[in-house]
N, C-alpha and C. Protein backbone atom coordinates (compact mmCIF):
# COMPACT_ATOMS: atom_id res chain seq x y z
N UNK A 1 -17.51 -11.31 -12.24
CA UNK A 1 -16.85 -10.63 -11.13
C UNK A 1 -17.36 -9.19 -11.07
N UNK A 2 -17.55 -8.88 -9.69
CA UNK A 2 -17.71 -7.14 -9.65
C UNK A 2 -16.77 -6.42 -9.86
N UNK A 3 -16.99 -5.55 -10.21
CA UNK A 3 -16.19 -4.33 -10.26
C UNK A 3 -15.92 -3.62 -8.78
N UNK A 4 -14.53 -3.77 -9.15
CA UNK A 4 -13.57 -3.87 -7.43
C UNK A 4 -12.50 -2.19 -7.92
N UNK A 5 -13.67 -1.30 -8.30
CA UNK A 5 -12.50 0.15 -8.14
C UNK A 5 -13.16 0.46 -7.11
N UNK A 6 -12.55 1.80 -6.92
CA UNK A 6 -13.05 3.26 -5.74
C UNK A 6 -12.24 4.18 -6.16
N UNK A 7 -13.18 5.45 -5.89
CA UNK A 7 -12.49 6.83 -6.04
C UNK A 7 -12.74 7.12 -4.61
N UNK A 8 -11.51 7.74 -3.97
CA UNK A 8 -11.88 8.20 -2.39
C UNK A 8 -10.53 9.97 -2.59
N UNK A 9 -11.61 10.78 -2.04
CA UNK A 9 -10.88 12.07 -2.11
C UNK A 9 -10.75 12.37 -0.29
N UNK A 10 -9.45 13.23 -0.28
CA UNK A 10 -9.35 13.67 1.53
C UNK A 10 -9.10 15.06 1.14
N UNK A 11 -9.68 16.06 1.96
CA UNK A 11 -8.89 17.43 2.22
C UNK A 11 -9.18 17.92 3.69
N UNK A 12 -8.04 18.36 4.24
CA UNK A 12 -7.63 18.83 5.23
C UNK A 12 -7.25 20.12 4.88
N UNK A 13 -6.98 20.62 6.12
CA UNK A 13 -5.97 21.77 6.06
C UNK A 13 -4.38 21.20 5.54
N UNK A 14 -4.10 20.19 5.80
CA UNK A 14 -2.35 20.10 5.46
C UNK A 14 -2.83 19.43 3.74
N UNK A 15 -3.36 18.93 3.68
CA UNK A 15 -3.33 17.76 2.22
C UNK A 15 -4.58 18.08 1.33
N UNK A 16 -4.80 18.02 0.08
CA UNK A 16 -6.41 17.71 -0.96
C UNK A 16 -5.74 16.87 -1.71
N UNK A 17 -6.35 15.56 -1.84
CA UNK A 17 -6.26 13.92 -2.35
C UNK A 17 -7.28 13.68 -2.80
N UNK A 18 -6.54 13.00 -4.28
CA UNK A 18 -7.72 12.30 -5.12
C UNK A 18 -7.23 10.73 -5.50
N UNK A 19 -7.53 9.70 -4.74
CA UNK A 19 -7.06 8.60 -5.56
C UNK A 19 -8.17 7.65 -6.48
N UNK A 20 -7.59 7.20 -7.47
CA UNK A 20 -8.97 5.95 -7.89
C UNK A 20 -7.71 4.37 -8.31
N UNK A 21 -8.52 3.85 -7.92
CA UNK A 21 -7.91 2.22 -7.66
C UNK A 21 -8.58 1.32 -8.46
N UNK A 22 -7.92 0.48 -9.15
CA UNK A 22 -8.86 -0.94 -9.64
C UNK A 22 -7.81 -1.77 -9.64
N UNK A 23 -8.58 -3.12 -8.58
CA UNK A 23 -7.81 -4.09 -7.69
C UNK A 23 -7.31 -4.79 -9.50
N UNK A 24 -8.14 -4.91 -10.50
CA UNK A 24 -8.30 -6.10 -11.42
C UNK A 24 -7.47 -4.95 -12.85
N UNK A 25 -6.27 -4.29 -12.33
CA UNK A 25 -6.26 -3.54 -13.52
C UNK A 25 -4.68 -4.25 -14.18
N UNK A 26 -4.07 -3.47 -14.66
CA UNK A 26 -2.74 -3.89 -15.43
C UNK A 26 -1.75 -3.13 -14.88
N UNK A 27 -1.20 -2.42 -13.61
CA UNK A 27 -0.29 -1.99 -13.36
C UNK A 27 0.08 -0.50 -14.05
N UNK A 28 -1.00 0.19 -14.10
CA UNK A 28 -1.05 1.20 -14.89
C UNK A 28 -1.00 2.54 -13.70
N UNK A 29 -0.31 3.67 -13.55
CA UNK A 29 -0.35 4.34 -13.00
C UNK A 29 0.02 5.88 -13.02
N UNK A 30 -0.94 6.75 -12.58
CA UNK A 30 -0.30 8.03 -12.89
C UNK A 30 -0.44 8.61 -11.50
N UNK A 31 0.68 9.25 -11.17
CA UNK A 31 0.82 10.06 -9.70
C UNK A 31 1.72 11.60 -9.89
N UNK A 32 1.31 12.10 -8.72
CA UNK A 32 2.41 12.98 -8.51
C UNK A 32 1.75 13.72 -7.33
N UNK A 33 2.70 13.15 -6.38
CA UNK A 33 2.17 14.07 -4.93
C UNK A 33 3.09 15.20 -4.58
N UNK A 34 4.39 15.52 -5.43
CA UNK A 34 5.24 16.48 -5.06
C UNK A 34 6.72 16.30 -4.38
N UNK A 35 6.51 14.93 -4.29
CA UNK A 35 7.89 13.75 -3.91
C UNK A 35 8.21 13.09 -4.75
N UNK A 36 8.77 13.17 -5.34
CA UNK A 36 9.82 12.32 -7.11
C UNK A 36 9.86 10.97 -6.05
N UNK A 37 10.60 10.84 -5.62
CA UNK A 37 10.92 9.49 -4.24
C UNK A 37 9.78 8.58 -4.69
N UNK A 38 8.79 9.38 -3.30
CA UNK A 38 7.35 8.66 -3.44
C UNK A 38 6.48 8.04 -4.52
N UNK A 39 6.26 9.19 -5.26
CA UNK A 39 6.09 8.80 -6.65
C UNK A 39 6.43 7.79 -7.50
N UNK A 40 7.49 7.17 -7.77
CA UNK A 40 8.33 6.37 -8.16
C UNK A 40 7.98 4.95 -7.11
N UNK A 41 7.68 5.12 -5.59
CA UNK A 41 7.10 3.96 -5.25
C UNK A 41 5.98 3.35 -4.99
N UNK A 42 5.00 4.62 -5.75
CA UNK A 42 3.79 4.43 -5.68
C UNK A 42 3.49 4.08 -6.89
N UNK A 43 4.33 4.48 -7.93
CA UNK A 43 4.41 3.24 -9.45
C UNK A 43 5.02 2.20 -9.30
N UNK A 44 6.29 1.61 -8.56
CA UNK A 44 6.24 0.35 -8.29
C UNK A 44 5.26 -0.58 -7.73
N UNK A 45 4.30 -0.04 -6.72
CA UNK A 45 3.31 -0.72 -5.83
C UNK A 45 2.15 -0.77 -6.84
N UNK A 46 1.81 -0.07 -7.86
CA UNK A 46 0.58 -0.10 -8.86
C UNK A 46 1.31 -1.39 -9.68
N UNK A 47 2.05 -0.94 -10.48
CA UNK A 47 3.31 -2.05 -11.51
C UNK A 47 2.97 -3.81 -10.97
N UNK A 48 3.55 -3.75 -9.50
CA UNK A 48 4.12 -4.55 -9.12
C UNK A 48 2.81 -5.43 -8.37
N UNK A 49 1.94 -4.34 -8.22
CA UNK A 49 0.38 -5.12 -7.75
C UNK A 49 -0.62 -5.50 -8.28
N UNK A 50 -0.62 -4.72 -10.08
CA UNK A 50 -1.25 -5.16 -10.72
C UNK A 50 -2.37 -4.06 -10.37
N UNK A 51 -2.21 -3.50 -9.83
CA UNK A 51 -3.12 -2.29 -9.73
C UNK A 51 -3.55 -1.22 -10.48
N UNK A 52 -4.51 -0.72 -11.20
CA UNK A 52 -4.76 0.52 -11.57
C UNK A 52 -4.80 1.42 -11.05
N UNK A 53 -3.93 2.72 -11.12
CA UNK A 53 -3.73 3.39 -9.54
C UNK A 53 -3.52 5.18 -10.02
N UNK A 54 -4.18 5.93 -9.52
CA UNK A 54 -4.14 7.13 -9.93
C UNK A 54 -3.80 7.87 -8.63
N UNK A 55 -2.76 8.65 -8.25
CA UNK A 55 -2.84 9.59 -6.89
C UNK A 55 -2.59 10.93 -7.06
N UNK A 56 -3.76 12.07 -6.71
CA UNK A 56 -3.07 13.47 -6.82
C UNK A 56 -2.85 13.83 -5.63
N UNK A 57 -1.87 14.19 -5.32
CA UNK A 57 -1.94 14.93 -3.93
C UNK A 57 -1.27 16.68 -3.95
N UNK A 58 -2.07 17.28 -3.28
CA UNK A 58 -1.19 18.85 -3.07
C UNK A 58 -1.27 18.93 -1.66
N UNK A 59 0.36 18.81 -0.93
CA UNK A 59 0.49 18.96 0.57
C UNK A 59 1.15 19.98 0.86
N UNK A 60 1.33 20.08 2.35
CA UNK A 60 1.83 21.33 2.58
C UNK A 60 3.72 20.61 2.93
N UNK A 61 4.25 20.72 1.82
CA UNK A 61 5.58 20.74 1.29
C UNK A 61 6.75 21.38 2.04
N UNK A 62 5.98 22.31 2.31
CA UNK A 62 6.48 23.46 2.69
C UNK A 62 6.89 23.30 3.99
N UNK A 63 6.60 22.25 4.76
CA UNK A 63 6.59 22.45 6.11
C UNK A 63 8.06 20.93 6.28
N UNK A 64 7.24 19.99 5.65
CA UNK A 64 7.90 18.67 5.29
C UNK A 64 6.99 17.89 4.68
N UNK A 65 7.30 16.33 4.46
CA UNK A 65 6.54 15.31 3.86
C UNK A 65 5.65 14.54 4.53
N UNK A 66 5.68 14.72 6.02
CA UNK A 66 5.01 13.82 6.67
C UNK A 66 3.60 13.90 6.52
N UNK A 67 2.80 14.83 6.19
CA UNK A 67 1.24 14.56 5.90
C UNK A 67 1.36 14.38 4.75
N UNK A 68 1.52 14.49 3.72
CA UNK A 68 1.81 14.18 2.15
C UNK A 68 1.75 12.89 2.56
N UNK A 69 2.99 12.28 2.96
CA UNK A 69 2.94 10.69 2.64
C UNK A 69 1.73 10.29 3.53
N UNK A 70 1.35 10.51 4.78
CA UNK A 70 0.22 9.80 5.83
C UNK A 70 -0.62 9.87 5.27
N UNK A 71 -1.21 10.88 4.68
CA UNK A 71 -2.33 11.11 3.75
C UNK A 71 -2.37 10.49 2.72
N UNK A 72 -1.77 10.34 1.71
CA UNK A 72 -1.85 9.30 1.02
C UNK A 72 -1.98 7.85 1.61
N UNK A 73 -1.08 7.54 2.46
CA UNK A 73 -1.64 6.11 2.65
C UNK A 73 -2.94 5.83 4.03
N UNK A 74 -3.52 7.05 4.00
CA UNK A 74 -4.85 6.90 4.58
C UNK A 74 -5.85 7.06 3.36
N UNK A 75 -5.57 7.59 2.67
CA UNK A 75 -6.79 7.34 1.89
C UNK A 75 -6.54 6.33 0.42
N UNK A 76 -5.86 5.89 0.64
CA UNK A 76 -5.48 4.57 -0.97
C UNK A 76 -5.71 3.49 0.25
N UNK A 77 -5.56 3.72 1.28
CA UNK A 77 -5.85 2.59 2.24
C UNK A 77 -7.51 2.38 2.25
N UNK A 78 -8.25 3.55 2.45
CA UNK A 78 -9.93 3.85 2.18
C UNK A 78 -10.10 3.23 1.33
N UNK A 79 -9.39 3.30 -0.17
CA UNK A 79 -9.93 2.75 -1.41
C UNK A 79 -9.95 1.78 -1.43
N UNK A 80 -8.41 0.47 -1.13
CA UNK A 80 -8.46 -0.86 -0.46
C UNK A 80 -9.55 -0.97 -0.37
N UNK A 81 -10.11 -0.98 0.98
CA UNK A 81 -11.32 -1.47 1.81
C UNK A 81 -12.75 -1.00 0.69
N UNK A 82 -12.96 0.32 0.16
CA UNK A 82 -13.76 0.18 -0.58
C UNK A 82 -14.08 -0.69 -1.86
N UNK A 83 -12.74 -0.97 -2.48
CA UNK A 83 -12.65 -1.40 -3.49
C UNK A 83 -13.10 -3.34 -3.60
N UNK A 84 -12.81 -3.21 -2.23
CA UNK A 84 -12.95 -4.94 -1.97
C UNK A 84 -14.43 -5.36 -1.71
N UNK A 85 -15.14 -4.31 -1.26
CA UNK A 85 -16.51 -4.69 -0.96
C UNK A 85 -17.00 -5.75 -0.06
N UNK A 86 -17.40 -6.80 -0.62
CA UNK A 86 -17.77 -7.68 1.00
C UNK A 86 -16.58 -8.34 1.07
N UNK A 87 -15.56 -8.81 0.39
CA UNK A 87 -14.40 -9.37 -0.09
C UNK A 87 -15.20 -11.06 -0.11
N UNK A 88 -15.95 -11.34 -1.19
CA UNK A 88 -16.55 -12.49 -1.29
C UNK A 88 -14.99 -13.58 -2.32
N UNK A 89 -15.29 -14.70 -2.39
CA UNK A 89 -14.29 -14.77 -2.97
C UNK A 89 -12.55 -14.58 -3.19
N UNK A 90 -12.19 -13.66 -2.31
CA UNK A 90 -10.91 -13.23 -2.33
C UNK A 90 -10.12 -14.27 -1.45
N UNK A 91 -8.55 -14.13 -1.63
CA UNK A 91 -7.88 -15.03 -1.14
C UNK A 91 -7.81 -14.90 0.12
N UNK A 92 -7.60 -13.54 0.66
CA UNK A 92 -7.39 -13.37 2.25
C UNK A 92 -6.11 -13.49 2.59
N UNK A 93 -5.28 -14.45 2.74
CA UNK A 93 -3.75 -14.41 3.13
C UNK A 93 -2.68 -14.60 1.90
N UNK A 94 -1.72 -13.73 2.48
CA UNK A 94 -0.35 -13.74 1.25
C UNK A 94 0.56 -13.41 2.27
N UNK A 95 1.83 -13.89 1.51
CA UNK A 95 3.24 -12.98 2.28
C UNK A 95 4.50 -13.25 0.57
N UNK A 96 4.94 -12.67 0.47
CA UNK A 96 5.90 -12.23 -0.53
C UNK A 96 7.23 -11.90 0.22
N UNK A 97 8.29 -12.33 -0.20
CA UNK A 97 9.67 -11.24 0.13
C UNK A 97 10.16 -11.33 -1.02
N UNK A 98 10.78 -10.01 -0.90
CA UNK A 98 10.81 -9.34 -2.13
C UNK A 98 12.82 -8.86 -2.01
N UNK A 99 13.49 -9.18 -2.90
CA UNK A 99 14.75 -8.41 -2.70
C UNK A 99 15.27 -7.34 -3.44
N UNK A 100 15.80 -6.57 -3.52
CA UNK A 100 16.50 -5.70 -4.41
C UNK A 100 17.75 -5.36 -3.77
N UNK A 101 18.92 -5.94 -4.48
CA UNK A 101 20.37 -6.03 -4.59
C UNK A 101 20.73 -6.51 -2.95
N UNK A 102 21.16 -6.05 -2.26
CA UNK A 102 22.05 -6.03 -0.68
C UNK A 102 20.47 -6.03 0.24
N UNK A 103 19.18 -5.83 -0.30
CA UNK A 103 18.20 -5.78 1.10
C UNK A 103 17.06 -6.58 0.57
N UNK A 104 16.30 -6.78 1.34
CA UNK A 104 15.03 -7.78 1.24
C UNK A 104 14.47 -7.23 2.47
N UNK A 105 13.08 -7.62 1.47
CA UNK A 105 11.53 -6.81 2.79
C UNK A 105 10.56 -8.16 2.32
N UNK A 106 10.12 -8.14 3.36
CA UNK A 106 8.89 -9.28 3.38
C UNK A 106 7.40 -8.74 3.90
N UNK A 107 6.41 -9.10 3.79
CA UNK A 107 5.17 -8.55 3.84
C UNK A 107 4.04 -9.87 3.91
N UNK A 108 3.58 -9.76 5.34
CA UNK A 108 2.55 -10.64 5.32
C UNK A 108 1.08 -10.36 5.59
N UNK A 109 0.50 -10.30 5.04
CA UNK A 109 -1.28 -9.82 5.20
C UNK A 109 -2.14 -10.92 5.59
N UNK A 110 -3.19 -10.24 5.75
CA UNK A 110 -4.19 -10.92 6.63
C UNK A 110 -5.73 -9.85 6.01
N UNK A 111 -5.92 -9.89 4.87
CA UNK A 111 -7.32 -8.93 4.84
C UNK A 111 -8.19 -9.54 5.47
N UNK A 112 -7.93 -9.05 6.87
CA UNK A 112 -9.31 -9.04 7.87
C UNK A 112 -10.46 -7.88 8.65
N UNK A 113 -10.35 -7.01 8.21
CA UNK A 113 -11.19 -6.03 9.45
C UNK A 113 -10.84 -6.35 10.38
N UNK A 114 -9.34 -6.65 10.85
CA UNK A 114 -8.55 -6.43 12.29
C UNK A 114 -7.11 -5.66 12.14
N UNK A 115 -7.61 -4.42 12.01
CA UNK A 115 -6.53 -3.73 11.54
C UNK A 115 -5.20 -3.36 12.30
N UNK A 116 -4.15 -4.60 11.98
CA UNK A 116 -3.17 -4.53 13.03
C UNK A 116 -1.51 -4.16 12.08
N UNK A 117 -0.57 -3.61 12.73
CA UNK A 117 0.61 -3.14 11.88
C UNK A 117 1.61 -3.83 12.81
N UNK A 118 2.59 -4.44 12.25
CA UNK A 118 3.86 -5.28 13.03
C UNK A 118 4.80 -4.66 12.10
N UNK A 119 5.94 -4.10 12.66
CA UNK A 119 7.25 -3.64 11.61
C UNK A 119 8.74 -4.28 12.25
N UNK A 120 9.50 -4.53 11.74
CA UNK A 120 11.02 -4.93 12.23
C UNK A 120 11.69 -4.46 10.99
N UNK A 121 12.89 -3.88 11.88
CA UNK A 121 13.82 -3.12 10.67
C UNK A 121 13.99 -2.06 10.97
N UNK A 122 15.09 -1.00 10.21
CA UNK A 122 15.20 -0.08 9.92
C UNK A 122 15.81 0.49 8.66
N UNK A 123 16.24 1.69 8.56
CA UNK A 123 16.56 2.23 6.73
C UNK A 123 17.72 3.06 7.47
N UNK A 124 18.59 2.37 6.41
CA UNK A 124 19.89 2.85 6.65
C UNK A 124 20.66 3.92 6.35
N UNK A 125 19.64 5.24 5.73
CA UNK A 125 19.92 6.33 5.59
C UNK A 125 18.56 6.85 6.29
N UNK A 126 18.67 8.32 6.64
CA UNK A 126 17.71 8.70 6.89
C UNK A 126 16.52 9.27 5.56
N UNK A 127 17.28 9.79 4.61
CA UNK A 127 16.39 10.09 3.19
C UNK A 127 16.86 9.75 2.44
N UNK A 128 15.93 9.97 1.39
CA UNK A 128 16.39 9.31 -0.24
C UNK A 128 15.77 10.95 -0.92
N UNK A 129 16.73 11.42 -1.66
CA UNK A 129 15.99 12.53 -2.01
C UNK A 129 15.19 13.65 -0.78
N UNK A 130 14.13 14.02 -1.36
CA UNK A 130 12.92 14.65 -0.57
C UNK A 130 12.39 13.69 0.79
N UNK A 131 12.57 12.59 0.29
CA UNK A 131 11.80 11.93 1.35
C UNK A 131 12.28 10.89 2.06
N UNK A 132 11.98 10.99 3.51
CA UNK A 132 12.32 10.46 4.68
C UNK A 132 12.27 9.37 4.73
N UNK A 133 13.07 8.58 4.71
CA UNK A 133 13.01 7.10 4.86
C UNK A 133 11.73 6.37 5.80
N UNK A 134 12.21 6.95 6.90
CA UNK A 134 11.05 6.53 8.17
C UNK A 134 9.81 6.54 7.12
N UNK A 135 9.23 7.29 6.69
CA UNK A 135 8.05 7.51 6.24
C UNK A 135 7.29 6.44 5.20
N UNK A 136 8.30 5.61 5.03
CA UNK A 136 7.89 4.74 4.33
C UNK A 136 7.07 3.45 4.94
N UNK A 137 7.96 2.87 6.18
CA UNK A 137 7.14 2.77 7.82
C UNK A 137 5.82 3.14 7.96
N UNK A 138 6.05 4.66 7.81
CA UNK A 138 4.51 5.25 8.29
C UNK A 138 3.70 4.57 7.12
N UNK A 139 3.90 5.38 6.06
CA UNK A 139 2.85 4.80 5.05
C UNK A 139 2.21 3.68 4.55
N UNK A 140 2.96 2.41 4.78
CA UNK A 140 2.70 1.07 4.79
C UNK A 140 1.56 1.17 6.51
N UNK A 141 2.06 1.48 7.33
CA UNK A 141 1.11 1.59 9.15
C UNK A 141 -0.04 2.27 8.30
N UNK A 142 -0.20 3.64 7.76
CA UNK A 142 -1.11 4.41 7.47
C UNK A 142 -2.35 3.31 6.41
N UNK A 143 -2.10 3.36 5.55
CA UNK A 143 -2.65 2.28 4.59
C UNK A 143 -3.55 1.07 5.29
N UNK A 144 -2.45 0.13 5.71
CA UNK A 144 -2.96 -1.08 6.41
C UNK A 144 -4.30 -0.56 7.36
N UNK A 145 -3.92 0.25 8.44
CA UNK A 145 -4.98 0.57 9.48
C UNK A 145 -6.64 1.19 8.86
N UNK A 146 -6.00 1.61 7.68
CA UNK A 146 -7.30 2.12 6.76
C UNK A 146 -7.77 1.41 5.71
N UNK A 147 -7.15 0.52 5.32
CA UNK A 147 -7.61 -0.90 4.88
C UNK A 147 -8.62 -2.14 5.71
N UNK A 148 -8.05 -2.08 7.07
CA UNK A 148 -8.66 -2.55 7.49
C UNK A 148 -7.53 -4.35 7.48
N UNK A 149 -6.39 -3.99 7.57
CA UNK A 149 -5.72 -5.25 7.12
C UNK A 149 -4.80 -5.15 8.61
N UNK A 150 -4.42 -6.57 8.41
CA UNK A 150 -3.43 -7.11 9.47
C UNK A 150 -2.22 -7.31 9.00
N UNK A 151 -1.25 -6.37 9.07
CA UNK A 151 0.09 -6.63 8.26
C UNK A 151 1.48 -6.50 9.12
N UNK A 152 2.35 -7.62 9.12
CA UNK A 152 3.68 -7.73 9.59
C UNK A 152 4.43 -7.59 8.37
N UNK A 153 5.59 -6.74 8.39
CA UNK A 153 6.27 -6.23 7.45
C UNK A 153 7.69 -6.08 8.05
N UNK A 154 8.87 -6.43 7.45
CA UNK A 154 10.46 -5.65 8.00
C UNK A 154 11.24 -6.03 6.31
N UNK A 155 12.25 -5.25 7.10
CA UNK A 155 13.41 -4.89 6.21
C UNK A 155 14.53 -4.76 6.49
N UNK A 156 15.90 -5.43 5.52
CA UNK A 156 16.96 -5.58 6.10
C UNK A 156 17.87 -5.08 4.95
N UNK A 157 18.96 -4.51 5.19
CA UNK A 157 19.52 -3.91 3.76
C UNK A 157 21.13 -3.17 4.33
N UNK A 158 21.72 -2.00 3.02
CA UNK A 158 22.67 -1.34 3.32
C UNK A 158 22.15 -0.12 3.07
N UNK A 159 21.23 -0.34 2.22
CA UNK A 159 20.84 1.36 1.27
C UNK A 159 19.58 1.62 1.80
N UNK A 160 19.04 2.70 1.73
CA UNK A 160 17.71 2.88 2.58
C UNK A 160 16.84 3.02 0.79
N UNK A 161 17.41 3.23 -0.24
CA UNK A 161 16.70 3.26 -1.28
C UNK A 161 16.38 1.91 -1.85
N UNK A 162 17.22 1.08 -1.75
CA UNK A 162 16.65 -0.53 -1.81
C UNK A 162 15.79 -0.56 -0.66
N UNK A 163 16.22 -0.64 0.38
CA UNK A 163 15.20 -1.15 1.33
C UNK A 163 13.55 -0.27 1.22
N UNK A 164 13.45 0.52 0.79
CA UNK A 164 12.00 1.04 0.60
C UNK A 164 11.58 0.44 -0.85
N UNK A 165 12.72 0.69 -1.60
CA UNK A 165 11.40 -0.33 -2.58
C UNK A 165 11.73 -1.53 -2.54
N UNK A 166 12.44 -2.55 -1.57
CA UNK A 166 12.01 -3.64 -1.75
C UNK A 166 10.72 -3.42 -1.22
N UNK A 167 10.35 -2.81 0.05
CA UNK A 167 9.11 -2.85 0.75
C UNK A 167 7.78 -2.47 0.31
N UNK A 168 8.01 -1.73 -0.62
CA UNK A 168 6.90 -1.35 -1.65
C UNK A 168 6.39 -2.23 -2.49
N UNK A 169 7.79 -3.53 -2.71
CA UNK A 169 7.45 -4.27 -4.56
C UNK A 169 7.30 -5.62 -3.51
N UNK A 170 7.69 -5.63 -2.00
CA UNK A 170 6.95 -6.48 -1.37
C UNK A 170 5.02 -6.52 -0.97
N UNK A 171 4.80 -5.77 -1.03
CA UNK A 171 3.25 -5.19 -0.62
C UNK A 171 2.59 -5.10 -1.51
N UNK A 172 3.21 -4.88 -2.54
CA UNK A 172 2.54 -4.43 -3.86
C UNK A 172 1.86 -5.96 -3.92
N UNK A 173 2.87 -6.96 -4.43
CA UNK A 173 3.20 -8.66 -4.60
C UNK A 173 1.91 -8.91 -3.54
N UNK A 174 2.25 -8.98 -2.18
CA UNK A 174 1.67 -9.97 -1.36
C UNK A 174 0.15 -9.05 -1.18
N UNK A 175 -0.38 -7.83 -1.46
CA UNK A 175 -1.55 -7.05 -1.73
C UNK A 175 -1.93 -7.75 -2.89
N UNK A 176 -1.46 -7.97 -3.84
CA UNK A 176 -2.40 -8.47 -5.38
C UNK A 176 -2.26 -9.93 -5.12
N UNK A 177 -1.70 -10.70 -4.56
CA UNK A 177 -1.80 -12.07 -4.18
C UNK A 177 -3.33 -11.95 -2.84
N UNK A 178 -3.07 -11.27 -2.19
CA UNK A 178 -4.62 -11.83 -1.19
C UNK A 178 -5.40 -11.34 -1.29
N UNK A 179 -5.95 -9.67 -1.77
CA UNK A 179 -6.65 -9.58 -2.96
C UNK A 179 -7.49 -10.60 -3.89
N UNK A 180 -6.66 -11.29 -4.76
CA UNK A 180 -7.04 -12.36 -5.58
C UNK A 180 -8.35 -12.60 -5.31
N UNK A 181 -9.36 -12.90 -6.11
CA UNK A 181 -10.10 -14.15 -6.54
C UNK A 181 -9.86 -14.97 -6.44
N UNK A 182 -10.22 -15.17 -5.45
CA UNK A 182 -9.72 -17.25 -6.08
C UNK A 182 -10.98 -18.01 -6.51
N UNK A 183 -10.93 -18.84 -7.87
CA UNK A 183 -12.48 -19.35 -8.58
C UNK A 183 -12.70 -20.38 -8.17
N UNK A 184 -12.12 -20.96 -6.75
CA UNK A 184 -13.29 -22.16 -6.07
C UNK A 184 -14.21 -21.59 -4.92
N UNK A 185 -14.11 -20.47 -4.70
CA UNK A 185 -14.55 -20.16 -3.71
C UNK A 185 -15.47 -18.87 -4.27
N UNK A 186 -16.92 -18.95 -3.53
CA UNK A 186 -18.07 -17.62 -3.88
C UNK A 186 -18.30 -17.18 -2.56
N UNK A 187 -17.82 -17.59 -1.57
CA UNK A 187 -18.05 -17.01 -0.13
C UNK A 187 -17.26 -16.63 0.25
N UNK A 188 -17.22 -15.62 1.64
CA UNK A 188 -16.36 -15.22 2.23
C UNK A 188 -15.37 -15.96 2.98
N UNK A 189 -14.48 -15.98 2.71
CA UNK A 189 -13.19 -17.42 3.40
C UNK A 189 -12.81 -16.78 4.95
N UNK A 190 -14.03 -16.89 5.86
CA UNK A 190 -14.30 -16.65 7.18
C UNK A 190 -15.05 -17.76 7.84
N UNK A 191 -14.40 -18.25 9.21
CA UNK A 191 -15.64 -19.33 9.44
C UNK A 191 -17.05 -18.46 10.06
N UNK A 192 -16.67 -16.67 10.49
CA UNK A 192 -17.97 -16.15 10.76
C UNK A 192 -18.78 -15.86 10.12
N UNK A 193 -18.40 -16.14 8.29
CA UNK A 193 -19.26 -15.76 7.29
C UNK A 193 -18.87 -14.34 6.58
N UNK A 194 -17.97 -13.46 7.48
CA UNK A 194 -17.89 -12.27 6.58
C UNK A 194 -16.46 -11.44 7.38
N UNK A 195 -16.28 -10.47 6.63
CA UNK A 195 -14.75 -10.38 7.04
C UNK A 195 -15.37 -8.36 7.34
């Protein structure tokens, strides 16, 4: 098997990002973008995906979280797509639902280079801590579109802190499921030959 990491860095004026990814790792992760929240679900989504996952981020805090989190999931979304390479071999489709206590999130992918986002739901607080519920929405939209993936995703709950990490430890799940290798297959599981 190849070696399926990437290091992808972003700087803007609002954000400077460093992530490195390995699709084939042990759930190992070190972060800290300046959101305890985030943080915490960006180690569930490494944990829970089987991912090797490193994120630094320094945003402008100061203002709010919304480029912090977009930024991050534009560029761990970059790494995705880099990390997969031609995606020879890989499974291609998954869906997972995932519950934690009173809510459940489900997550269905499509790693295709048709980068489409479907959401239903909402979060039943507006924050958790520092960070905005909505944004969790965004960041799953942000990711996918920079992945290059086709993903329908919702969430149903009481707490807006369950309902984001079910949605996280849903994605995480159904990301390391289509991802996968699968060892009957050495081609691209496309009837056009390539994804």
């Amino acid at each position: 098997m190849t070696d399926r990491t990437a290091a992808v860095t972003r700087e803007t004026a609002e954000t400077d990002i460093e992530v490195t990814l390995d699709l084939d790792g042990d759930g190992d992760s070190t972060v800290d973008t300046g959101i305890g929240f985030f943080d915490h679900m960006l180690e569930a989504l490494a944990k829970h995906g089987l991912f090797d996952l490193t994120v630094r981020c320094d945003g402008d805090l100061d203002i709010d979280d919304h480029h912090t989190v977009e930024d991050v999931g534009i560029t761990l979304g970059e790494a995705f797509e880099e990390a997969l390479g031609d995606k020879r071999g890989i499974v291609r489709y998954a869906d997972r639902k995932v519950p934690l206590d009173e809510a459940v999130a489900e997550v269905v992918v499509d790693v295709s280079r048709r980068p489409r986002f479907y959401f239903d739901g909402a979060f039943s607080q507006p924050s958790i801590g520092d960070f905005t519920s909505d944004m969790a929405r965004h960041f799953v939209e942000s990711l996918t579109l920079n992945a290059g993936l086709t993903v329908h995703a919702s969430v149903e709950g009481e707490n807006a802190h369950h309902e984001v990490e079910a949605l996280f430890k849903s994605l995480a799940r159904t990301l390391d499921d289509a991802t996968r290798i699968d060892e009957r297959r050495s081609d691209t599981p496309s009837t056009k030959g390539e994804l």
